[in-house]
PDB file of N, CA and C in Angstrom:
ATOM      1  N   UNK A   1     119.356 107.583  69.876  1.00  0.00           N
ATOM      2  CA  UNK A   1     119.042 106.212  70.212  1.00  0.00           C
ATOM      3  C   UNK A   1     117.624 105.905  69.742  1.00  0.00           C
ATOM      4  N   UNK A   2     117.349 105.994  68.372  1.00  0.00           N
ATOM      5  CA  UNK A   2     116.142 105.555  67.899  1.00  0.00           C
ATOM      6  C   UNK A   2     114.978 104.047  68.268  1.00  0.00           C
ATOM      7  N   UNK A   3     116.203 103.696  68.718  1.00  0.00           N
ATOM      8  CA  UNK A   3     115.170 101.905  69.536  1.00  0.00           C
ATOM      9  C   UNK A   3     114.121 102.633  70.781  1.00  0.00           C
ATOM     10  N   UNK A   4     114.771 104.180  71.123  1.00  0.00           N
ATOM     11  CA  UNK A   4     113.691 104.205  71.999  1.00  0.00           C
ATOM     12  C   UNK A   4     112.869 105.327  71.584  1.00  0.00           C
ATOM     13  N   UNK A   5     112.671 105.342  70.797  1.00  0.00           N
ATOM     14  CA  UNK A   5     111.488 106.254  69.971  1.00  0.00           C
ATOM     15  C   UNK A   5     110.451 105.828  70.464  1.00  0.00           C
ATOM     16  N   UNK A   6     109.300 105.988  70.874  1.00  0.00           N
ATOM     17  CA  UNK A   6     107.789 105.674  70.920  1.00  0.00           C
ATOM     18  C   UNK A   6     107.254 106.063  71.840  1.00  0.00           C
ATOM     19  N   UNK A   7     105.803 105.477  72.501  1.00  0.00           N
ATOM     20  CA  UNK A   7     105.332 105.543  73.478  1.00  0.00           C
ATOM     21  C   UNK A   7     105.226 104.360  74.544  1.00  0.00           C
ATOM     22  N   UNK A   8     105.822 104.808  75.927  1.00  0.00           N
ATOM     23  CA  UNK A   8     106.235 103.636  76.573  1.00  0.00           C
ATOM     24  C   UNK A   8     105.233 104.018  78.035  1.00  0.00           C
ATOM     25  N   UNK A   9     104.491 102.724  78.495  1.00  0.00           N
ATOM     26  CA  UNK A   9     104.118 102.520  79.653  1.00  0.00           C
ATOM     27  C   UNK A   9     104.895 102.352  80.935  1.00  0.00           C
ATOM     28  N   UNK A  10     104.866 103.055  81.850  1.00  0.00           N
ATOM     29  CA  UNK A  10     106.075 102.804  82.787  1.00  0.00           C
ATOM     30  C   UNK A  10     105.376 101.853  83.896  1.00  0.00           C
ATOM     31  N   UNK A  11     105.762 100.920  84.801  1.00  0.00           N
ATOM     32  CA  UNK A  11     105.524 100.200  85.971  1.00  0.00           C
ATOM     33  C   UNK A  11     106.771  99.967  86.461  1.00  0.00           C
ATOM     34  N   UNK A  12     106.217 100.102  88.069  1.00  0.00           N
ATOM     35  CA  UNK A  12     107.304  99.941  89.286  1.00  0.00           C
ATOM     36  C   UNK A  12     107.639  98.986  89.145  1.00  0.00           C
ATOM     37  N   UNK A  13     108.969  98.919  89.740  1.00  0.00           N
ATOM     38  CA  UNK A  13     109.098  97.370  90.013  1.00  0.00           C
ATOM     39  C   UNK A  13     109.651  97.188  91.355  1.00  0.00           C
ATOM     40  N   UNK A  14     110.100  98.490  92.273  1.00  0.00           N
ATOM     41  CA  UNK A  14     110.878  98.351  93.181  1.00  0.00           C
ATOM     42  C   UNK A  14     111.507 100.081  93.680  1.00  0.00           C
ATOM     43  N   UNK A  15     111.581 100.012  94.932  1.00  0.00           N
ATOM     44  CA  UNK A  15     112.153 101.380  95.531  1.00  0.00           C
ATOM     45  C   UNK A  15     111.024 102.707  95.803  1.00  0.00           C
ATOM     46  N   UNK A  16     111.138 103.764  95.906  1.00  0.00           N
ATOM     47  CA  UNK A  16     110.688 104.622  96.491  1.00  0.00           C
ATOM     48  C   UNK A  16     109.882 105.303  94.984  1.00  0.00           C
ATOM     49  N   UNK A  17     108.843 104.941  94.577  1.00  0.00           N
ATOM     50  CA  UNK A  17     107.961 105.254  93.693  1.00  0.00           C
ATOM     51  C   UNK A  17     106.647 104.451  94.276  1.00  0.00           C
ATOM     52  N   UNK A  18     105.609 105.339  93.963  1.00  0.00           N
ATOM     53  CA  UNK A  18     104.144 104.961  93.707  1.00  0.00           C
ATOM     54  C   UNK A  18     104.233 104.432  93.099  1.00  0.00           C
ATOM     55  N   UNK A  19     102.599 103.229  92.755  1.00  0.00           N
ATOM     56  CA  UNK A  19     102.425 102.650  91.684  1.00  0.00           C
ATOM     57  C   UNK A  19     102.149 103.762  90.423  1.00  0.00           C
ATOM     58  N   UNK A  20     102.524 103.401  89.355  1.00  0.00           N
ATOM     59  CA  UNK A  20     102.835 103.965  88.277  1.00  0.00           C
ATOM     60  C   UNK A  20     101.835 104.189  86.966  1.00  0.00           C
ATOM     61  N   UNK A  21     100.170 103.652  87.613  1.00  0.00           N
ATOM     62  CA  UNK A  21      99.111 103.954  87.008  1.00  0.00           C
ATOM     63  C   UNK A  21      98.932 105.366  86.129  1.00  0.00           C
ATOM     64  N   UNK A  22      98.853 104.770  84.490  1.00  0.00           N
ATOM     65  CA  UNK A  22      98.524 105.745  83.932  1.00  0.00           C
ATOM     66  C   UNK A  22      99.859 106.642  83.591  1.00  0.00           C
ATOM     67  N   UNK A  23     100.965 106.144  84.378  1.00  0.00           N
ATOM     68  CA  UNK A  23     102.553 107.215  83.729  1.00  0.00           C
ATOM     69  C   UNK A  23     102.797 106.463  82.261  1.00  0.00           C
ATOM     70  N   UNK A  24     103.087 107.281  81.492  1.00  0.00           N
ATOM     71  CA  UNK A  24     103.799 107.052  80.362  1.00  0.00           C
ATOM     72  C   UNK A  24     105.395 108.126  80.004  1.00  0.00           C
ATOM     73  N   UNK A  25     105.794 107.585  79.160  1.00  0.00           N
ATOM     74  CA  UNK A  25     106.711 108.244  78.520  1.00  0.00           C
ATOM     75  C   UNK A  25     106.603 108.265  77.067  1.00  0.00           C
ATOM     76  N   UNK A  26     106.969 109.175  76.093  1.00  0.00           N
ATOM     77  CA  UNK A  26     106.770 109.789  74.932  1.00  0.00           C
ATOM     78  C   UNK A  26     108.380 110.115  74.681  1.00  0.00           C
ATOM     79  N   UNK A  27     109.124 109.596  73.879  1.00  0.00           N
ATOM     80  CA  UNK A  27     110.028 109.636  73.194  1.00  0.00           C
ATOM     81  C   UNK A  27     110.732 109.763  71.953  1.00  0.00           C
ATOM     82  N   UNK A  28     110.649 111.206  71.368  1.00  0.00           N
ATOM     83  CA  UNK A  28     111.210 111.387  70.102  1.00  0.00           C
ATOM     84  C   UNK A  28     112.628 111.517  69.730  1.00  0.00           C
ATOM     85  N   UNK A  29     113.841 110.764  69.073  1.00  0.00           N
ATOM     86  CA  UNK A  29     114.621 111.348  69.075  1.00  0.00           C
ATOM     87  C   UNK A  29     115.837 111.853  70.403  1.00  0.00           C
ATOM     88  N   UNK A  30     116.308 113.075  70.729  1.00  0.00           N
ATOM     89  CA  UNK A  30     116.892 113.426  71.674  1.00  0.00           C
ATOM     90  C   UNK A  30     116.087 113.516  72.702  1.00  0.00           C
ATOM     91  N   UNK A  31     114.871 114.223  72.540  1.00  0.00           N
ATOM     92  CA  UNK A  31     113.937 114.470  73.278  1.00  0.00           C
ATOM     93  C   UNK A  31     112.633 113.545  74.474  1.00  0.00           C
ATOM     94  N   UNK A  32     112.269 113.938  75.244  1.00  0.00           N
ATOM     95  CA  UNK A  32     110.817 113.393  75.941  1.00  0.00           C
ATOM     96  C   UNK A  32     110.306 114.031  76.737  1.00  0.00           C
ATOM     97  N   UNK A  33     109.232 113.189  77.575  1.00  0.00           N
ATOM     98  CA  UNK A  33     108.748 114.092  78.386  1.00  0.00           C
ATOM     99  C   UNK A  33     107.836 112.629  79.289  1.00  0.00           C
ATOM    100  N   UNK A  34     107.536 112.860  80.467  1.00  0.00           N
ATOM    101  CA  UNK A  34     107.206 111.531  81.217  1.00  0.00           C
ATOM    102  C   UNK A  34     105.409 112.416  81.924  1.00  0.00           C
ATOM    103  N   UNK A  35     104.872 111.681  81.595  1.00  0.00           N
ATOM    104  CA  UNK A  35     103.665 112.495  81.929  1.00  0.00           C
ATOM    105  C   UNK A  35     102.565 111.189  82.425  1.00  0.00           C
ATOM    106  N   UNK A  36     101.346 112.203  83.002  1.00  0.00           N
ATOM    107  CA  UNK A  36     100.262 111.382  83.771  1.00  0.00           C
ATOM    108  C   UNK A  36      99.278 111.403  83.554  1.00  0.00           C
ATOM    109  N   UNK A  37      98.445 110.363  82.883  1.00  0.00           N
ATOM    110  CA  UNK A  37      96.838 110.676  82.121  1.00  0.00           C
ATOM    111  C   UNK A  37      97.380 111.679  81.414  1.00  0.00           C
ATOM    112  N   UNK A  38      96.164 112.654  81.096  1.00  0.00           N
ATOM    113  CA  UNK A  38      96.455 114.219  80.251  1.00  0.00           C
ATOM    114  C   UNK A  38      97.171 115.358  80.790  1.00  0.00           C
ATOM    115  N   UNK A  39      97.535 115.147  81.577  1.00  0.00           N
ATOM    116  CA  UNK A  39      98.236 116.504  82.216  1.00  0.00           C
ATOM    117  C   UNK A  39      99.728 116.266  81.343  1.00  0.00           C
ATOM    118  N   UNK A  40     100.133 117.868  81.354  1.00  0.00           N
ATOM    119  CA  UNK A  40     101.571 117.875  80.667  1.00  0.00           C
ATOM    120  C   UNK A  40     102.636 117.003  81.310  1.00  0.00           C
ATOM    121  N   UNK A  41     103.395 116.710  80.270  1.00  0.00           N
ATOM    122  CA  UNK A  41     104.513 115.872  80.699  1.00  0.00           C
ATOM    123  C   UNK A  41     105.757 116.990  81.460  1.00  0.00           C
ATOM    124  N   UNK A  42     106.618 115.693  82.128  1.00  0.00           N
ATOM    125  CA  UNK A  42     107.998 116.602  82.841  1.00  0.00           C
ATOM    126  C   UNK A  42     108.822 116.383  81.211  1.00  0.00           C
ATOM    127  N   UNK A  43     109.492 117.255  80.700  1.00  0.00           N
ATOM    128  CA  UNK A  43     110.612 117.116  79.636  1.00  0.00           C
ATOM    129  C   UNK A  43     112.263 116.751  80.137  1.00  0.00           C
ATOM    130  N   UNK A  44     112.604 115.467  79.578  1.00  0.00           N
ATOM    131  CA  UNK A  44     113.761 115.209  79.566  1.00  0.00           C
ATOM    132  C   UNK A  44     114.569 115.275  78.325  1.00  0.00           C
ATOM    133  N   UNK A  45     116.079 115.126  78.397  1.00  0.00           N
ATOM    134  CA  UNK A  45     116.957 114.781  77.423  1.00  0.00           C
ATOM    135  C   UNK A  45     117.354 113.773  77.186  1.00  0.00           C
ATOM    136  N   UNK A  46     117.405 113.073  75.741  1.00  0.00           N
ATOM    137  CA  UNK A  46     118.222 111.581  75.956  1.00  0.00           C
ATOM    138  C   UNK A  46     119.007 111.539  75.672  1.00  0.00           C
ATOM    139  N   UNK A  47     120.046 111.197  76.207  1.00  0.00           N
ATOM    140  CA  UNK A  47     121.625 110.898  76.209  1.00  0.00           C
ATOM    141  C   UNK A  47     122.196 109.895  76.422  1.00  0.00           C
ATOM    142  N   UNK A  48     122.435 109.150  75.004  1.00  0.00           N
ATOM    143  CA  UNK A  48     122.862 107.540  75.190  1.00  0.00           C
ATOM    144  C   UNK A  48     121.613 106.943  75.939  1.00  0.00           C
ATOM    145  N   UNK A  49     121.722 105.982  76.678  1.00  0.00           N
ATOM    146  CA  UNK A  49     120.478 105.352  77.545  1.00  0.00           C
ATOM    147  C   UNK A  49     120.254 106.118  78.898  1.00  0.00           C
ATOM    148  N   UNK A  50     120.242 107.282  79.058  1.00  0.00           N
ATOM    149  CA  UNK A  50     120.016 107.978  79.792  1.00  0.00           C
ATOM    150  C   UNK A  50     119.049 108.795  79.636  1.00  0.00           C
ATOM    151  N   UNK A  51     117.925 109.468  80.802  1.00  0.00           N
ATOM    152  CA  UNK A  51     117.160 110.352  80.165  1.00  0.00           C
ATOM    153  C   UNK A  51     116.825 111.260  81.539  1.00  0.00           C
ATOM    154  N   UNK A  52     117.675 112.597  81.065  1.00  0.00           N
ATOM    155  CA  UNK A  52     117.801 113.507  81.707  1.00  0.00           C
ATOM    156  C   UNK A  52     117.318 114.401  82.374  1.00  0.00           C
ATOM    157  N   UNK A  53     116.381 114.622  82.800  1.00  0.00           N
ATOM    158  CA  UNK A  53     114.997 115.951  83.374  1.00  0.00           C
ATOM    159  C   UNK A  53     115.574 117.121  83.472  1.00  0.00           C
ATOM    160  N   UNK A  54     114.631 117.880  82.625  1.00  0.00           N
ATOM    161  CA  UNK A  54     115.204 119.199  82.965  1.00  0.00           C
ATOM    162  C   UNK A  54     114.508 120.387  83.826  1.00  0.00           C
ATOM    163  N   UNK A  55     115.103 121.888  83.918  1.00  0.00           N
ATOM    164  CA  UNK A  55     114.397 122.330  84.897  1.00  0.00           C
ATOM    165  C   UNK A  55     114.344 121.816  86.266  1.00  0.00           C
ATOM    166  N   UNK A  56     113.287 122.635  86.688  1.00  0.00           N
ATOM    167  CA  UNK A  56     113.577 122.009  88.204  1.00  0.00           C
ATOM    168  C   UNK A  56     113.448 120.945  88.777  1.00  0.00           C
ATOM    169  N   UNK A  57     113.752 119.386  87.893  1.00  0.00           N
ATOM    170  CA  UNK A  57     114.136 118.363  87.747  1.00  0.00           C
ATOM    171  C   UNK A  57     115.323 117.974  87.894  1.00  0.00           C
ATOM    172  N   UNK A  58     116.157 119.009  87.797  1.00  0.00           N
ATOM    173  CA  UNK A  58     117.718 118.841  87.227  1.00  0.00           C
ATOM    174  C   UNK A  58     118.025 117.878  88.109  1.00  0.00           C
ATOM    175  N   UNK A  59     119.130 116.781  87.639  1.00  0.00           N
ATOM    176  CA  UNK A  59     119.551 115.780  89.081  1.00  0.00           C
ATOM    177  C   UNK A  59     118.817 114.749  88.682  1.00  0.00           C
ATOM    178  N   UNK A  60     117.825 114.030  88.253  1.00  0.00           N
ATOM    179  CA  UNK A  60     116.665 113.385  88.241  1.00  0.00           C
ATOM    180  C   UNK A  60     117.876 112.436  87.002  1.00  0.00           C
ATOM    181  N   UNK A  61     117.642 111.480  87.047  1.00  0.00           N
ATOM    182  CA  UNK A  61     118.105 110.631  85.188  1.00  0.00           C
ATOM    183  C   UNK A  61     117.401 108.903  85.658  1.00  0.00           C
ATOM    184  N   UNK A  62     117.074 108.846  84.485  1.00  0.00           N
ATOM    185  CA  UNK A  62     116.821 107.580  84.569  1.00  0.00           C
ATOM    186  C   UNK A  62     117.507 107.073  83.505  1.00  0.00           C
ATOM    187  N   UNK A  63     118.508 105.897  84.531  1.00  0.00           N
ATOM    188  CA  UNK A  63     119.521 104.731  83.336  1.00  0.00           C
ATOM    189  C   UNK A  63     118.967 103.726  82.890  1.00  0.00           C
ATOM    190  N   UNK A  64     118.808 103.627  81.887  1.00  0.00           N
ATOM    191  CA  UNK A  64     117.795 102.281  80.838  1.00  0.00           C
ATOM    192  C   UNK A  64     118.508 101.355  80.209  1.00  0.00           C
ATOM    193  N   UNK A  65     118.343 100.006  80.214  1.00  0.00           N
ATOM    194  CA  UNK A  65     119.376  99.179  80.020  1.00  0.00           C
ATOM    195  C   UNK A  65     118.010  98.176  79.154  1.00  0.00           C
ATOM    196  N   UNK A  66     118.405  97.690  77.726  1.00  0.00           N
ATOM    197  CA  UNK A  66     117.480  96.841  76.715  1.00  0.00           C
ATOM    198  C   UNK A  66     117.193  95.534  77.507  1.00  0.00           C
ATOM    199  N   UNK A  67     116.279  95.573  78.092  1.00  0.00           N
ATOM    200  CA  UNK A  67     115.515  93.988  78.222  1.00  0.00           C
ATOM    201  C   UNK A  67     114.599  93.879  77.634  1.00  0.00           C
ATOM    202  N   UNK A  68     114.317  92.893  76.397  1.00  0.00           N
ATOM    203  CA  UNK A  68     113.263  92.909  75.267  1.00  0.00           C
ATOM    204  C   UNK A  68     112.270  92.044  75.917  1.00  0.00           C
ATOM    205  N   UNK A  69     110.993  92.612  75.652  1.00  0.00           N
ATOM    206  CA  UNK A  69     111.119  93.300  74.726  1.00  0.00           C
ATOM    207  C   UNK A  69     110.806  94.602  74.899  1.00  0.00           C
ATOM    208  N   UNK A  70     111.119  95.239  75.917  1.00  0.00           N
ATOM    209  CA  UNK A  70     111.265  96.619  76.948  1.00  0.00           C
ATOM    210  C   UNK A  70     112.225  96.999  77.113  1.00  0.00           C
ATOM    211  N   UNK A  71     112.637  98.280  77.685  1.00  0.00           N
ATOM    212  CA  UNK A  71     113.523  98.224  79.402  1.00  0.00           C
ATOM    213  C   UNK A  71     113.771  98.302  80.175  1.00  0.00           C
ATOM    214  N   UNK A  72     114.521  98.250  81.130  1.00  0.00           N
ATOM    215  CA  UNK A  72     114.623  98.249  82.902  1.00  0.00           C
ATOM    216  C   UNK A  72     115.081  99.370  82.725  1.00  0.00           C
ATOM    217  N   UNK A  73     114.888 100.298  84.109  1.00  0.00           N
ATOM    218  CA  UNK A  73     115.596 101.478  84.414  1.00  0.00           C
ATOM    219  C   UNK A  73     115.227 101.670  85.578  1.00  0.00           C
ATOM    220  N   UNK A  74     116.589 102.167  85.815  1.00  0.00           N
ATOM    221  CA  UNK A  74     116.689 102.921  87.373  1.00  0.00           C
ATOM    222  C   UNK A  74     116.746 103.923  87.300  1.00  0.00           C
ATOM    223  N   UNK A  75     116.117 104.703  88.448  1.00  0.00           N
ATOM    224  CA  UNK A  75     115.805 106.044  89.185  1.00  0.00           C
ATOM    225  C   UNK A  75     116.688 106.770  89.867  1.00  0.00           C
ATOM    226  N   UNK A  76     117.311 107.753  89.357  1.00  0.00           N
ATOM    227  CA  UNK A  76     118.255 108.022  89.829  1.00  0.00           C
ATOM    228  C   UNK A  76     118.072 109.459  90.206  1.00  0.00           C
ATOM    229  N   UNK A  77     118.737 109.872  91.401  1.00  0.00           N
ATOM    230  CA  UNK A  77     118.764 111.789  91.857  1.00  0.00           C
ATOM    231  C   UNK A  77     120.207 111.405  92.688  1.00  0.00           C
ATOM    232  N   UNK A  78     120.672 112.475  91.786  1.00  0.00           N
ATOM    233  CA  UNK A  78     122.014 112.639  92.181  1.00  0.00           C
ATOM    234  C   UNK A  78     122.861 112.197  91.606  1.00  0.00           C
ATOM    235  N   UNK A  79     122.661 110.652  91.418  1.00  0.00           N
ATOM    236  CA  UNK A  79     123.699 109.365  91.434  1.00  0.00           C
ATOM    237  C   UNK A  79     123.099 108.012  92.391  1.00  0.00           C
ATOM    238  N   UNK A  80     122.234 108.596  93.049  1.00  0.00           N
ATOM    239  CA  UNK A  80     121.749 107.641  94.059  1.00  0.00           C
ATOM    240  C   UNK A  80     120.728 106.860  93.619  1.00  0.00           C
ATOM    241  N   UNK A  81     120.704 105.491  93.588  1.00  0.00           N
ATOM    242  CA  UNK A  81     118.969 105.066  93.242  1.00  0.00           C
ATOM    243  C   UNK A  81     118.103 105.307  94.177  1.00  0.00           C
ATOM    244  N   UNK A  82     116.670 105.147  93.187  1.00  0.00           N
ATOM    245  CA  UNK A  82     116.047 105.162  95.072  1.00  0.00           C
ATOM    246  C   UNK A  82     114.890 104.654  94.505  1.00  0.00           C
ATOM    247  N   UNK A  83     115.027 103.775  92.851  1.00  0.00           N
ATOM    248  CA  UNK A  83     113.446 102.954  92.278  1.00  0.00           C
ATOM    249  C   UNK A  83     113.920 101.917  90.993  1.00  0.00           C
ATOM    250  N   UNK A  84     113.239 101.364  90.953  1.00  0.00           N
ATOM    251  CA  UNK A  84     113.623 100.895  89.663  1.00  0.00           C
ATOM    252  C   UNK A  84     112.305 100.621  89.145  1.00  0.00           C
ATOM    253  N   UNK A  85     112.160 100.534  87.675  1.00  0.00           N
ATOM    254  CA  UNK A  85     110.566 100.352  86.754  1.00  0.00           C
ATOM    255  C   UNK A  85     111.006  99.590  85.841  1.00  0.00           C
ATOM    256  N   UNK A  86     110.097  99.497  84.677  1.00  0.00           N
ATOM    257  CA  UNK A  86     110.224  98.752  83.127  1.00  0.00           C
ATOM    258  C   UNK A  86     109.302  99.538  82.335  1.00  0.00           C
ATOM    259  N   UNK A  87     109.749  99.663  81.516  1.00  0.00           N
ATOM    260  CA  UNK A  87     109.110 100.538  79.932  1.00  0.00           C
ATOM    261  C   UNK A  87     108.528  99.480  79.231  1.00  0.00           C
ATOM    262  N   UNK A  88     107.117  99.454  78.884  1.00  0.00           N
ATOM    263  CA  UNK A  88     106.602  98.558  77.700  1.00  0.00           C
ATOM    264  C   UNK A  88     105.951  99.343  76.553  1.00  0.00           C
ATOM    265  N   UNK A  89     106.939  99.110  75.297  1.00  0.00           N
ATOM    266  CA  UNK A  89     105.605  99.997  74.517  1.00  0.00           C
ATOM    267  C   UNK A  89     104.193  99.773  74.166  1.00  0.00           C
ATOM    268  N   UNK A  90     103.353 100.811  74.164  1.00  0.00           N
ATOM    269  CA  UNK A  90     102.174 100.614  74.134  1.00  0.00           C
ATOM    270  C   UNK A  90     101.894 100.292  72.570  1.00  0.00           C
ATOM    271  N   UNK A  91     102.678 100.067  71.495  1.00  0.00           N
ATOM    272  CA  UNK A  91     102.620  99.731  70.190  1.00  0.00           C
ATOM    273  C   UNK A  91     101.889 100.707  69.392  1.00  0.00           C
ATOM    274  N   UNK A  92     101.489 101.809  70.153  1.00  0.00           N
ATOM    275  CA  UNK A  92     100.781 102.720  69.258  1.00  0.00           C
ATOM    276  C   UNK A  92     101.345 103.683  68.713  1.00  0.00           C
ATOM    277  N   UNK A  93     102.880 103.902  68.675  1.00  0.00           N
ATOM    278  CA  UNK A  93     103.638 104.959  68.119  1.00  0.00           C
ATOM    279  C   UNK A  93     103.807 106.585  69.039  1.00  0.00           C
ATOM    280  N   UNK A  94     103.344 107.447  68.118  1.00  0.00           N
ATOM    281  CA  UNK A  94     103.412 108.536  68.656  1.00  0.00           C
ATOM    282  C   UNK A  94     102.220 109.444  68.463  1.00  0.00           C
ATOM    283  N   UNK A  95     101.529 109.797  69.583  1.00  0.00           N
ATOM    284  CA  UNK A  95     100.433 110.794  69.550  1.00  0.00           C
ATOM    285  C   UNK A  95     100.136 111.688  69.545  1.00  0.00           C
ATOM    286  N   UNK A  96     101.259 112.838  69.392  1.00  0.00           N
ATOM    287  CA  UNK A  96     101.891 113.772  69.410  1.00  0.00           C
ATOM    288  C   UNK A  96     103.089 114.270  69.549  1.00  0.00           C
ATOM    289  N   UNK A  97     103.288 115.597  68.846  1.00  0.00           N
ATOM    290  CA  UNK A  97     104.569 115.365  69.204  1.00  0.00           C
ATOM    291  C   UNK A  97     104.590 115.747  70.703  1.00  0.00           C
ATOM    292  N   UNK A  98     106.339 115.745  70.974  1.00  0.00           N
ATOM    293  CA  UNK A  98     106.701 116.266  72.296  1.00  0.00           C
ATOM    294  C   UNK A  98     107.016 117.152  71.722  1.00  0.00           C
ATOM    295  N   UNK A  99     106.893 117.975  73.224  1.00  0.00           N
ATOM    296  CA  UNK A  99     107.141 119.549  73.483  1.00  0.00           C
ATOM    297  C   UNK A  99     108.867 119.372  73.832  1.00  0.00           C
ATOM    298  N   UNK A 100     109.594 120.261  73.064  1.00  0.00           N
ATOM    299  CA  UNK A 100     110.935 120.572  73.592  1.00  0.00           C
ATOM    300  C   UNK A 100     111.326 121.421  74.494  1.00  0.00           C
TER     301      UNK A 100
END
């Protein structure tokens, strides 16, 4: 799903999340990783508009649905929501790669 290639700013919008200062996401390809300021990112999988956490994440997905010029996604463990946010890209591409 190459539309979501880049680097994306995350903000809450609703449910059981902190404010979201400073989270981003980094998206290459199959791959990502959702991270805070400089500290390492958590690594997910993307699958279709889904993006999977792995490790002791497992359970974790967030479902992303295109609202341009972003997108919405919900927070999901289990199957259950329990947040919802929006992705904006920061237009600056990619700053590295991700770690697989």
């Amino acid at each position: 799903m190459g539309e979501l290639d880049g680097l994306w700013d995350v903000e809450r919008v609703s449910g059981f999340l902190p404010p979201l200062l400073g989270v981003r996401k980094r998206i290459r390809g199959p791959h990502g990783a959702t991270s805070v300021g400089r500290f390492p990112g958590v690594p997910f999988d993307v699958v279709g508009a889904e993006l999977r956490y792995r490790g002791v994440l497992t359970g974790f997905v967030d479902v992303l649905t295109s609202e341009p010029p972003g997108w919405s996604g919900r927070a999901l463990f289990r199957g259950r929501e329990y947040a919802r946010f929006r992705l904006t890209s920061t237009g600056r591409g990619f700053l590295s790669a991700t770690r697989d």
